[in-house]
N, C-alpha and C. Protein backbone atom coordinates (compact mmCIF):
# COMPACT_ATOMS: atom_id res chain seq x y z
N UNK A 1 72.40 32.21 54.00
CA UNK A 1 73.29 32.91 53.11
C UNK A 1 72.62 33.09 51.75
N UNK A 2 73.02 34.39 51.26
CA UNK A 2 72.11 34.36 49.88
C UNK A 2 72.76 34.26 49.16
N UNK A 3 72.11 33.75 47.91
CA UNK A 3 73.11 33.33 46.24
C UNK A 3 73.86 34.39 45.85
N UNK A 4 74.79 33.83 45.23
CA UNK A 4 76.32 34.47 44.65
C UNK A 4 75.75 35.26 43.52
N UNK A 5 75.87 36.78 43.68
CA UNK A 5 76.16 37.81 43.30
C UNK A 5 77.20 38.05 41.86
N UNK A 6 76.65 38.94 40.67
CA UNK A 6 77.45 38.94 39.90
C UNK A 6 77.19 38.40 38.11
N UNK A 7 77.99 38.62 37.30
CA UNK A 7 77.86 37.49 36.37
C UNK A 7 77.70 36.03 36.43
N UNK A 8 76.87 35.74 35.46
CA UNK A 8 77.31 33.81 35.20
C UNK A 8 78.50 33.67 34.75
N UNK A 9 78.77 32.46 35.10
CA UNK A 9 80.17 31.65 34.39
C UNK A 9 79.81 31.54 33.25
N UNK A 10 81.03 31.90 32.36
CA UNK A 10 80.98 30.94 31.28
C UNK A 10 81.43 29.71 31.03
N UNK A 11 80.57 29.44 29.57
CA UNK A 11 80.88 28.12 29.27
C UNK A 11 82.35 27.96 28.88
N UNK A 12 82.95 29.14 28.01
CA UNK A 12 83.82 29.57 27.54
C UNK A 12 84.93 30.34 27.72
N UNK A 13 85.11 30.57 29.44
CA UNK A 13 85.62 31.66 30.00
C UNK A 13 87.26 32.30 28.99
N UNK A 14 87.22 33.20 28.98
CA UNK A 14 88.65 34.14 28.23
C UNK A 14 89.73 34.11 29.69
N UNK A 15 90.39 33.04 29.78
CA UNK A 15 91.34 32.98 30.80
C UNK A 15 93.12 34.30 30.22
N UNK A 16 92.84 33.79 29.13
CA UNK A 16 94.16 34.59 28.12
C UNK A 16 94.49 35.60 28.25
N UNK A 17 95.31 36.52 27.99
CA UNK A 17 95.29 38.22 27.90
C UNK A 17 96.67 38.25 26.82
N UNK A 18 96.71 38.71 25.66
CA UNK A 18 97.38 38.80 24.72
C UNK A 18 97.91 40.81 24.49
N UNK A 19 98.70 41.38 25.02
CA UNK A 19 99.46 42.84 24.43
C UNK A 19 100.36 42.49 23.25
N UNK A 20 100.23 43.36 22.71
CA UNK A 20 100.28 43.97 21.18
C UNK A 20 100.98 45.76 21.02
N UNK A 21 101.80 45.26 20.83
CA UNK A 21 102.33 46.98 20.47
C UNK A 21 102.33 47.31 18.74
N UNK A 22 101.55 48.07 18.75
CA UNK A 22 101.14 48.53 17.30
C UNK A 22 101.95 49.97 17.31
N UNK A 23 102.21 50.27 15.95
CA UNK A 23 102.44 51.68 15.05
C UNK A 23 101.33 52.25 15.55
N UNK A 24 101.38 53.72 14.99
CA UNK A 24 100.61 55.11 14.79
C UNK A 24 99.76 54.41 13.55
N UNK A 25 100.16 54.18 12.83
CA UNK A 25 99.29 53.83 11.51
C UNK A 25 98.30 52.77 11.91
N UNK A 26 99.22 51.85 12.44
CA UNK A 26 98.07 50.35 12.36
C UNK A 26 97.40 50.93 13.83
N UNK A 27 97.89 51.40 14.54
CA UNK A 27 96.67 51.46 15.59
C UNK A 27 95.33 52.67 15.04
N UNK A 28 96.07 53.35 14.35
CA UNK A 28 94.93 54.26 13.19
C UNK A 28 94.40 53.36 12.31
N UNK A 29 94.29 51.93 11.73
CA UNK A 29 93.94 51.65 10.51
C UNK A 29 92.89 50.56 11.20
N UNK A 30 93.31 50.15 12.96
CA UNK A 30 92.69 49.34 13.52
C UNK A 30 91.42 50.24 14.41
N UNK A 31 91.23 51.41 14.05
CA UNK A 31 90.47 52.29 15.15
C UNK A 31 89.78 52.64 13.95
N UNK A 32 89.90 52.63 12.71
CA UNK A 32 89.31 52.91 11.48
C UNK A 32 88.30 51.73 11.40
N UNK A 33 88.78 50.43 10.93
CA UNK A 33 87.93 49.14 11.13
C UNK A 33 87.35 49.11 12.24
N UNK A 34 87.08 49.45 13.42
CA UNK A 34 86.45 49.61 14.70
C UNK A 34 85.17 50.33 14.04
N UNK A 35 85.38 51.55 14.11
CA UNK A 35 84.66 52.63 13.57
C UNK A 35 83.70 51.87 12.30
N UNK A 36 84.29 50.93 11.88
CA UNK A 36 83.26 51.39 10.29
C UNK A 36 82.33 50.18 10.96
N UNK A 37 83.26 49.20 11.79
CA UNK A 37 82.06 47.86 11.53
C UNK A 37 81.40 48.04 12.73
N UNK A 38 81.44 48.92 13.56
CA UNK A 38 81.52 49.20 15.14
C UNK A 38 81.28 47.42 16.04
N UNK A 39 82.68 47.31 15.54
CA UNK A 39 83.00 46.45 16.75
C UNK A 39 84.48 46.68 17.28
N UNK A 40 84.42 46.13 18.73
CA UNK A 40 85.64 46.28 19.74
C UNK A 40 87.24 45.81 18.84
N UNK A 41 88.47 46.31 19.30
CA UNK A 41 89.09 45.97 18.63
C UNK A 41 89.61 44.49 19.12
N UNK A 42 89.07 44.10 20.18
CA UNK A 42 89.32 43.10 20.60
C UNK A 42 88.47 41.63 19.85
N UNK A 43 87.70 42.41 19.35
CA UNK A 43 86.60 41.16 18.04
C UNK A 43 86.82 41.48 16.91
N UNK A 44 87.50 42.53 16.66
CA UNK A 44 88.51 42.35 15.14
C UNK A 44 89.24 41.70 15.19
N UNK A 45 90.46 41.33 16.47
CA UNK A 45 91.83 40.76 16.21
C UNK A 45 91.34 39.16 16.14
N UNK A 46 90.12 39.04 17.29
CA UNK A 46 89.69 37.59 17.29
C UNK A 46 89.51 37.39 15.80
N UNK A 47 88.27 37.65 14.84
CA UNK A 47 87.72 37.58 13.49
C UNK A 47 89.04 36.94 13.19
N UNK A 48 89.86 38.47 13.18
CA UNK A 48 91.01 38.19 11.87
C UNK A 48 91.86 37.00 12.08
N UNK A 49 92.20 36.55 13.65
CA UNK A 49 92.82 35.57 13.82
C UNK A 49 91.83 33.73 13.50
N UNK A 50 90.94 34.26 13.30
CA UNK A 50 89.89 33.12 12.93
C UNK A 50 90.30 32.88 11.71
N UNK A 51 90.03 33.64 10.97
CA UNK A 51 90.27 34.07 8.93
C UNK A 51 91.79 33.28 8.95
N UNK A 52 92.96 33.94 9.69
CA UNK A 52 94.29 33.37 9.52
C UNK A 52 94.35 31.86 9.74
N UNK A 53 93.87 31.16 11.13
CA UNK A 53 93.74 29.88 11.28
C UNK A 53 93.22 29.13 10.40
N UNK A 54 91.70 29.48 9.75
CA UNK A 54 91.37 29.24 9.17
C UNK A 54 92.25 28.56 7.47
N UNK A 55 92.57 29.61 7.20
CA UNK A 55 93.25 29.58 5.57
C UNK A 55 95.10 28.62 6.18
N UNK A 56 95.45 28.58 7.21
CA UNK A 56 96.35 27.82 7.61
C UNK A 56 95.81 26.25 7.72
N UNK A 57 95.05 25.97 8.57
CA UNK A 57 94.52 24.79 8.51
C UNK A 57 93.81 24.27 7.63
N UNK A 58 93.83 25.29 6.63
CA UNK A 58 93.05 24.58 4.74
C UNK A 58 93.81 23.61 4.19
N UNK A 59 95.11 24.05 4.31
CA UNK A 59 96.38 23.50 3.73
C UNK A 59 96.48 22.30 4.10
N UNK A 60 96.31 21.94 5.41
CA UNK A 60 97.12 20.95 5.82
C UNK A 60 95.97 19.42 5.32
């Protein structure tokens, strides 16, 4: 039998799946930030949710 076909595992696998219903605007203001930094909008929401955790867990 030959070896398994495909991607590697990650170390880190993304088991999650998070929907989001956005406005006309914010899904325009989030396709704007896409555009300028050209990254996915799916590594903006991560970033930004990093930045938020972040300045939350300063506090404590």
């Amino acid at each position: 039998m030959s070896a398994k076909m495909g991607r590697p595992l990650s170390d880190n696998p993304r088991n999650h799946k998070l929907f989001v219903r956005l406005t006309d605007k914010e899904n325009d203001d989030l396709e704007r930030c896409c555009e300028i930094t050209e990254k996915s909008k799916a590594e903006l929401v991560r970033e930004g949710m990093k930045l938020i955790t972040d300045k939350i867990l300063e506090r404590e």
